[in-house]
C-alpha atoms as a PDB file:
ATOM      1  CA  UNK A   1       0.000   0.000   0.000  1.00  0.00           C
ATOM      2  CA  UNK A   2       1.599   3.386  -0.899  1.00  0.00           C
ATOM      3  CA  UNK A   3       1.918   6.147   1.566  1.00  0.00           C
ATOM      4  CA  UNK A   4       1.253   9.813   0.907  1.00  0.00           C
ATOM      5  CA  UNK A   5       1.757  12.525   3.079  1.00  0.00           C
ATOM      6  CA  UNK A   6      -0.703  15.343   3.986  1.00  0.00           C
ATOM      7  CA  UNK A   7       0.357  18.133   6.045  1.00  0.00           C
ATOM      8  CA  UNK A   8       3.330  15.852   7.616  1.00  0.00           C
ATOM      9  CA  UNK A   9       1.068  12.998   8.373  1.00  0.00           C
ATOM     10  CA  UNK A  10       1.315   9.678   6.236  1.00  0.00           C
ATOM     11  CA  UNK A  11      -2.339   8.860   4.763  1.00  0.00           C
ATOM     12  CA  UNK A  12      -3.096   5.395   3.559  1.00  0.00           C
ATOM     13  CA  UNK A  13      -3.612   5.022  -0.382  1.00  0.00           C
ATOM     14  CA  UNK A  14      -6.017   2.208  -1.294  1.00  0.00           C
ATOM     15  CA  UNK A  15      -4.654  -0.134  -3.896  1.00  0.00           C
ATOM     16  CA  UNK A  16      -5.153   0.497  -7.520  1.00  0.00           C
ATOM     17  CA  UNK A  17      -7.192  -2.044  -9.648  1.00  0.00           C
ATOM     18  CA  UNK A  18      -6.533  -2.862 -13.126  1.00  0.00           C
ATOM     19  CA  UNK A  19      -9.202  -3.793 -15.543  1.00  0.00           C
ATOM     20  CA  UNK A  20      -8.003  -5.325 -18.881  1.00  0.00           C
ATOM     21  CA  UNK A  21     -10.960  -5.262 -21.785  1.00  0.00           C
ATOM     22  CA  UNK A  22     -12.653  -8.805 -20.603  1.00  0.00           C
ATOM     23  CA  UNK A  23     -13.464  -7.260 -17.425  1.00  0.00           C
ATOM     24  CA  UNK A  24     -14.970  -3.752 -17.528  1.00  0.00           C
ATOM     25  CA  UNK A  25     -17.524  -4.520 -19.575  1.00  0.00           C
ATOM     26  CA  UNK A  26     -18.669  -7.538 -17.485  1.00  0.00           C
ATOM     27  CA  UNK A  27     -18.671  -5.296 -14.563  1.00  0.00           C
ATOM     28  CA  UNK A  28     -20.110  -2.360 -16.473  1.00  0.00           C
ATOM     29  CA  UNK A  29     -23.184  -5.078 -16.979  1.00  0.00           C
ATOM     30  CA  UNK A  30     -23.500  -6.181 -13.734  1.00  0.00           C
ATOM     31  CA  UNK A  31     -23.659  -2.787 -12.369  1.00  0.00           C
ATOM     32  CA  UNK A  32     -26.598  -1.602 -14.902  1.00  0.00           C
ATOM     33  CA  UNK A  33     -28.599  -5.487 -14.467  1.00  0.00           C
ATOM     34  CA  UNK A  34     -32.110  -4.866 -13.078  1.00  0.00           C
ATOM     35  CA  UNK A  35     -32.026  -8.904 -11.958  1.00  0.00           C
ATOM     36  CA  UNK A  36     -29.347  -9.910 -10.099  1.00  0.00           C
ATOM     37  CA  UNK A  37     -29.061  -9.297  -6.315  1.00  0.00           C
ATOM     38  CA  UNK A  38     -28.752  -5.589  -5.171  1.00  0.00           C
ATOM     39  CA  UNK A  39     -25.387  -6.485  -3.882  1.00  0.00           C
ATOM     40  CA  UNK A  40     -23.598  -7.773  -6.725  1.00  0.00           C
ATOM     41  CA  UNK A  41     -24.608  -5.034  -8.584  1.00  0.00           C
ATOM     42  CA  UNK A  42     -23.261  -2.827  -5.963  1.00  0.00           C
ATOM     43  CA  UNK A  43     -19.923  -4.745  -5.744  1.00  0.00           C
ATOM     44  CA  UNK A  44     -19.737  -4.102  -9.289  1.00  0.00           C
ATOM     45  CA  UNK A  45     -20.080  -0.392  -8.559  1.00  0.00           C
ATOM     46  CA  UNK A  46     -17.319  -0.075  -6.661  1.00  0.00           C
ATOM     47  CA  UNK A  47     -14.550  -2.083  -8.103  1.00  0.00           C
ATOM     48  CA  UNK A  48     -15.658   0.220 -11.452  1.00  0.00           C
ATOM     49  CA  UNK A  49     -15.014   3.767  -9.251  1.00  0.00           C
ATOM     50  CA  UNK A  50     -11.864   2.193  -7.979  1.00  0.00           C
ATOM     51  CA  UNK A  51     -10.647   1.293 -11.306  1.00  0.00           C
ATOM     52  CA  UNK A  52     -11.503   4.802 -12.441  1.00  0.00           C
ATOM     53  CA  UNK A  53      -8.946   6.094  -9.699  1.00  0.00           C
ATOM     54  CA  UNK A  54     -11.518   7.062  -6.967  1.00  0.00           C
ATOM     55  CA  UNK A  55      -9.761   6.315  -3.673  1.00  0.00           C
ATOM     56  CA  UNK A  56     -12.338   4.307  -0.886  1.00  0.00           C
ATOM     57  CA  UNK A  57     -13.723   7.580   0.610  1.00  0.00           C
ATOM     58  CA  UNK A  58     -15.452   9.138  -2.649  1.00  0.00           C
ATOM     59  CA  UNK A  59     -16.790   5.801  -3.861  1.00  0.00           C
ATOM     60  CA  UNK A  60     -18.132   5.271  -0.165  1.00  0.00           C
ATOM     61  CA  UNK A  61     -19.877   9.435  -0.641  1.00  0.00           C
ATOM     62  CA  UNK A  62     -20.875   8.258  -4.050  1.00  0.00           C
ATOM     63  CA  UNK A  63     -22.374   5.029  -3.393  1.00  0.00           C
ATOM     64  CA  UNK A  64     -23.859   6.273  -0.076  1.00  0.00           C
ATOM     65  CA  UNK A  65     -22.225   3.325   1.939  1.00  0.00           C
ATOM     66  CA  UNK A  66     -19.317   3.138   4.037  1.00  0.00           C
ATOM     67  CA  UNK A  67     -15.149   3.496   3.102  1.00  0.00           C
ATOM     68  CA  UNK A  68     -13.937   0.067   4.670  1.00  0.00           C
ATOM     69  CA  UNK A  69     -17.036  -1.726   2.944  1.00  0.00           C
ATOM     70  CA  UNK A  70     -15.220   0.053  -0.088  1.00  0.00           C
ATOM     71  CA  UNK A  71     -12.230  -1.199   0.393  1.00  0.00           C
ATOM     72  CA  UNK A  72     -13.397  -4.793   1.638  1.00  0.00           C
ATOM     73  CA  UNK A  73     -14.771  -4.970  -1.985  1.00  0.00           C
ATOM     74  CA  UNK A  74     -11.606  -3.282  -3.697  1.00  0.00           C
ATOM     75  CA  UNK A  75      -9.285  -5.532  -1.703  1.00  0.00           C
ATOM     76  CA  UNK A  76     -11.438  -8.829  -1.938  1.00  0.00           C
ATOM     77  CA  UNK A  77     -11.662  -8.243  -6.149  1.00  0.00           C
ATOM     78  CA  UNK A  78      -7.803  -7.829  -5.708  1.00  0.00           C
ATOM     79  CA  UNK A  79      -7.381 -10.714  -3.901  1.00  0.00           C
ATOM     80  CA  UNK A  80      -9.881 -13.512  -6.026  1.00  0.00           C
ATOM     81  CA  UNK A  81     -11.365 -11.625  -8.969  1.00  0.00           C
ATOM     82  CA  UNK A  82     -14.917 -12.121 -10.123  1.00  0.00           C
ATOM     83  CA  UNK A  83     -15.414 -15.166  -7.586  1.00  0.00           C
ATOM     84  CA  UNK A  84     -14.603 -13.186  -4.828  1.00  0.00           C
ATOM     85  CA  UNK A  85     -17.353 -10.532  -5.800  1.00  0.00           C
ATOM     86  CA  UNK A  86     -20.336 -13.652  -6.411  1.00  0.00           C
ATOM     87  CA  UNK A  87     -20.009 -14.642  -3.099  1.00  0.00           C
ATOM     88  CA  UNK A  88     -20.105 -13.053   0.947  1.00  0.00           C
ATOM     89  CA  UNK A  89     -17.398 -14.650   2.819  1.00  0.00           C
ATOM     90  CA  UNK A  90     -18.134 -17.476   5.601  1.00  0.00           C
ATOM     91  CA  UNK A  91     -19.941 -15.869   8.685  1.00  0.00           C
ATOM     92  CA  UNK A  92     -19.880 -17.353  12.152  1.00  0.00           C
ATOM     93  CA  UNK A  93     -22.271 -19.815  13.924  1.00  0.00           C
ATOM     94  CA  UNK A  94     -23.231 -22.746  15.251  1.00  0.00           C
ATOM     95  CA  UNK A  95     -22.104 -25.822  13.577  1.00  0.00           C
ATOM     96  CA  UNK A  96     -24.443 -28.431  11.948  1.00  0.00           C
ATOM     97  CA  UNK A  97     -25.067 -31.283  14.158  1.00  0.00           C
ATOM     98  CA  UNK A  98     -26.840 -33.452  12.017  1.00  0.00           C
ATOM     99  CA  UNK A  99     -24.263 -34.555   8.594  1.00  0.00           C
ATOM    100  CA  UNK A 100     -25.058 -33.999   5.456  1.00  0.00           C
ATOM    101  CA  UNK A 101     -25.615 -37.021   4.728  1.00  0.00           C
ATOM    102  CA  UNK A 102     -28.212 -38.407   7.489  1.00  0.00           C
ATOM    103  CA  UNK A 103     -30.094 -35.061   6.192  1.00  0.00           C
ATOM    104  CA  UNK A 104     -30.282 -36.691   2.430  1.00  0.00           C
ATOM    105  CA  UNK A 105     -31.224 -40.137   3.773  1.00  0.00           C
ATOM    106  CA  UNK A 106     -34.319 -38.602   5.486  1.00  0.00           C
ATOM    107  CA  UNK A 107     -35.318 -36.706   2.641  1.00  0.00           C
ATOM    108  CA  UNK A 108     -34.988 -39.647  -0.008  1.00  0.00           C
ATOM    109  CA  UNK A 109     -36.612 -41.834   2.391  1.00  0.00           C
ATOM    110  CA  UNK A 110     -39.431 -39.327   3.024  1.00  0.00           C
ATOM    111  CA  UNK A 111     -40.024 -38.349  -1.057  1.00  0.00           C
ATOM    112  CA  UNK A 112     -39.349 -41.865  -2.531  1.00  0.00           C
ATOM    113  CA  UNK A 113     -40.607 -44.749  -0.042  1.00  0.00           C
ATOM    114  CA  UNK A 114     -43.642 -45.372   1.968  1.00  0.00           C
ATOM    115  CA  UNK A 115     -44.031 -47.277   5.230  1.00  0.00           C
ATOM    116  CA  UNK A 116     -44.929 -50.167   5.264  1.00  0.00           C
ATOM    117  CA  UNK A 117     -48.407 -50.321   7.065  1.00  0.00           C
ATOM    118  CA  UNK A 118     -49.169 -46.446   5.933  1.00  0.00           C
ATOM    119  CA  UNK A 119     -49.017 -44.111   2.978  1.00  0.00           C
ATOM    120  CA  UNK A 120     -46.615 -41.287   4.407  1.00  0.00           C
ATOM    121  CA  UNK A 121     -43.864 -41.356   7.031  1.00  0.00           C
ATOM    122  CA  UNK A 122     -44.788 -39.727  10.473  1.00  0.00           C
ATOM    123  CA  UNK A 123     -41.961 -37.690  12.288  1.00  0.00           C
ATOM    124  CA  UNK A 124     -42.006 -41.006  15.129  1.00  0.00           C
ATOM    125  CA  UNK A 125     -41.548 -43.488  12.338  1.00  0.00           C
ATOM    126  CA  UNK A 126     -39.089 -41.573  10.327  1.00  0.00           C
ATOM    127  CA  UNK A 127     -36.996 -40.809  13.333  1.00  0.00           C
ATOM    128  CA  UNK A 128     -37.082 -44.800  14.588  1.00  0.00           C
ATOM    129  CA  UNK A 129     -36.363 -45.893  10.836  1.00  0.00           C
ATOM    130  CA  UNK A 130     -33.517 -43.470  10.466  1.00  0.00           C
ATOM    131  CA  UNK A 131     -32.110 -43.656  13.655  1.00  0.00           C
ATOM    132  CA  UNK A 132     -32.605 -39.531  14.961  1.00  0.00           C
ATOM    133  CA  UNK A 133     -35.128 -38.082  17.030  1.00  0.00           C
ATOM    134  CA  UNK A 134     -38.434 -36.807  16.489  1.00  0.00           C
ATOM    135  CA  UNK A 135     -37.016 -33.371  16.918  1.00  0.00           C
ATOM    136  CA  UNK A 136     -34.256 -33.762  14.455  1.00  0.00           C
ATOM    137  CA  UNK A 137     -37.099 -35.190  11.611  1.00  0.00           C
ATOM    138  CA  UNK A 138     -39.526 -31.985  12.042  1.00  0.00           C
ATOM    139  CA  UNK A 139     -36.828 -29.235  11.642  1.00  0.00           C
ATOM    140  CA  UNK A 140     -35.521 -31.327   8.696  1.00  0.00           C
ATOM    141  CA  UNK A 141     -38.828 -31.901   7.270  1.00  0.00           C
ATOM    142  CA  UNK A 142     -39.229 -27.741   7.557  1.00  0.00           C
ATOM    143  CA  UNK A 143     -36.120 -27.552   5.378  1.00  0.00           C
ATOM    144  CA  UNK A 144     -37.512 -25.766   1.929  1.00  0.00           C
ATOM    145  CA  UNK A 145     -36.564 -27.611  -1.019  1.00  0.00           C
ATOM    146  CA  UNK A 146     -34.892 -25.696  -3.767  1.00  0.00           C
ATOM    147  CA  UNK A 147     -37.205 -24.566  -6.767  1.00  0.00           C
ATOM    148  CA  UNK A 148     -35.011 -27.381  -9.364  1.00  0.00           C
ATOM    149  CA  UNK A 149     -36.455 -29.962  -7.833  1.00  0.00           C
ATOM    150  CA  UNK A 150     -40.336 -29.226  -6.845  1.00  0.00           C
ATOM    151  CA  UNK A 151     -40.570 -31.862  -4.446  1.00  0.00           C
ATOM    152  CA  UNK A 152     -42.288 -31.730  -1.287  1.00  0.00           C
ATOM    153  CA  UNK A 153     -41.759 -33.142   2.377  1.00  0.00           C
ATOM    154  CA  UNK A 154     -44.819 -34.595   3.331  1.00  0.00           C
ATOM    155  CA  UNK A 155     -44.575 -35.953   6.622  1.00  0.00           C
ATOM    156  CA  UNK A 156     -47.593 -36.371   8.964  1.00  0.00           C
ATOM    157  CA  UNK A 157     -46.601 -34.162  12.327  1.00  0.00           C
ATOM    158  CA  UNK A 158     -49.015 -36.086  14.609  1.00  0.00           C
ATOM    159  CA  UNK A 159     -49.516 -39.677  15.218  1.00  0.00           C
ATOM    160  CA  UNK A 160     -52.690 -39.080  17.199  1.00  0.00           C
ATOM    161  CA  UNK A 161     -56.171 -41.854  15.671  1.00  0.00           C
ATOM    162  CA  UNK A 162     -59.242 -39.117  16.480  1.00  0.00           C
ATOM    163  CA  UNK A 163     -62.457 -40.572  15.237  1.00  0.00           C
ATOM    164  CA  UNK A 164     -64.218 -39.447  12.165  1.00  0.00           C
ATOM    165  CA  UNK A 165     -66.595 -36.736  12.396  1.00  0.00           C
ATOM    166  CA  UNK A 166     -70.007 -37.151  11.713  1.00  0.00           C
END
């Protein structure tokens, strides 16, 4: 990072990005596109004013946002390119205590077979066929599934005979 001086005082100068003929017009897309996420067009904002020569403070005025979420984005684009900008880095929390894989074995279980006395798996039966709780089964039966696939969890959530109604 170069060093200026102002008024005897050393001031931090961002570093400068590059863009070679591939890239500015990719980013000049992505910041004008009306569909992708509101963030990746605004990423694309601001590695375009830093290639331009703004420094992190007047793309921060211009963009209305902060100057270290300016240079997080200048830095980050320096650092990995394009596949830095697609995607928000790894944020804390708890970690998963159920794998991956006992996840997908209650899901194909639950879309592609049926129990064998009934015609859909309950949360009690799914959990004692699988090997989890009850509690573990409903929050993974809550999971949304993505759009690609348009299937559905269909598990019955209480085991409870009532009689009919008449």
């Amino acid at each position: 990072m170069r060093r200026l001086y102002n008024r005897g005082r050393r001031m931090r100068v961002a570093r400068p990005i590059t863009l070679d003929s591939e890239q500015r017009p990719l980013l000049e897309q992505q910041s004008r596109a009306r569909s992708l996420p509101a963030r990746q067009v605004e990423r694309a904002r601001i590695v375009l004013r830093a290639a331009d020569g703004l420094q992190d403070k007047d793309i921060a005025a211009e963009l209305g946002i902060t100057p270290e979420k300016a240079a997080r984005w200048r830095n980050r684009f320096l650092d990995g390119g394009f596949a830095a900008l697609q995607k928000d880095a790894p944020r804390p929390g708890r970690p998963h205590t159920v794998p991956a894989a006992k996840v997908r074995q209650i899901v194909d279980k639950t879309t592609q077979e049926k129990p064998d006395p009934a015609t859909h798996w309950s949360t009690r039966t799914m959990a004692a066929a699988v090997g989890v709780s009850e509690a573990t089964v409903r929050r993974i039966s809550w999971i949304k599934p993505r759009r690609e696939s348009r299937t559905t969890l269909r598990l019955l959530r209480v085991e409870t005979w009532r009689p009919p109604r008449k």
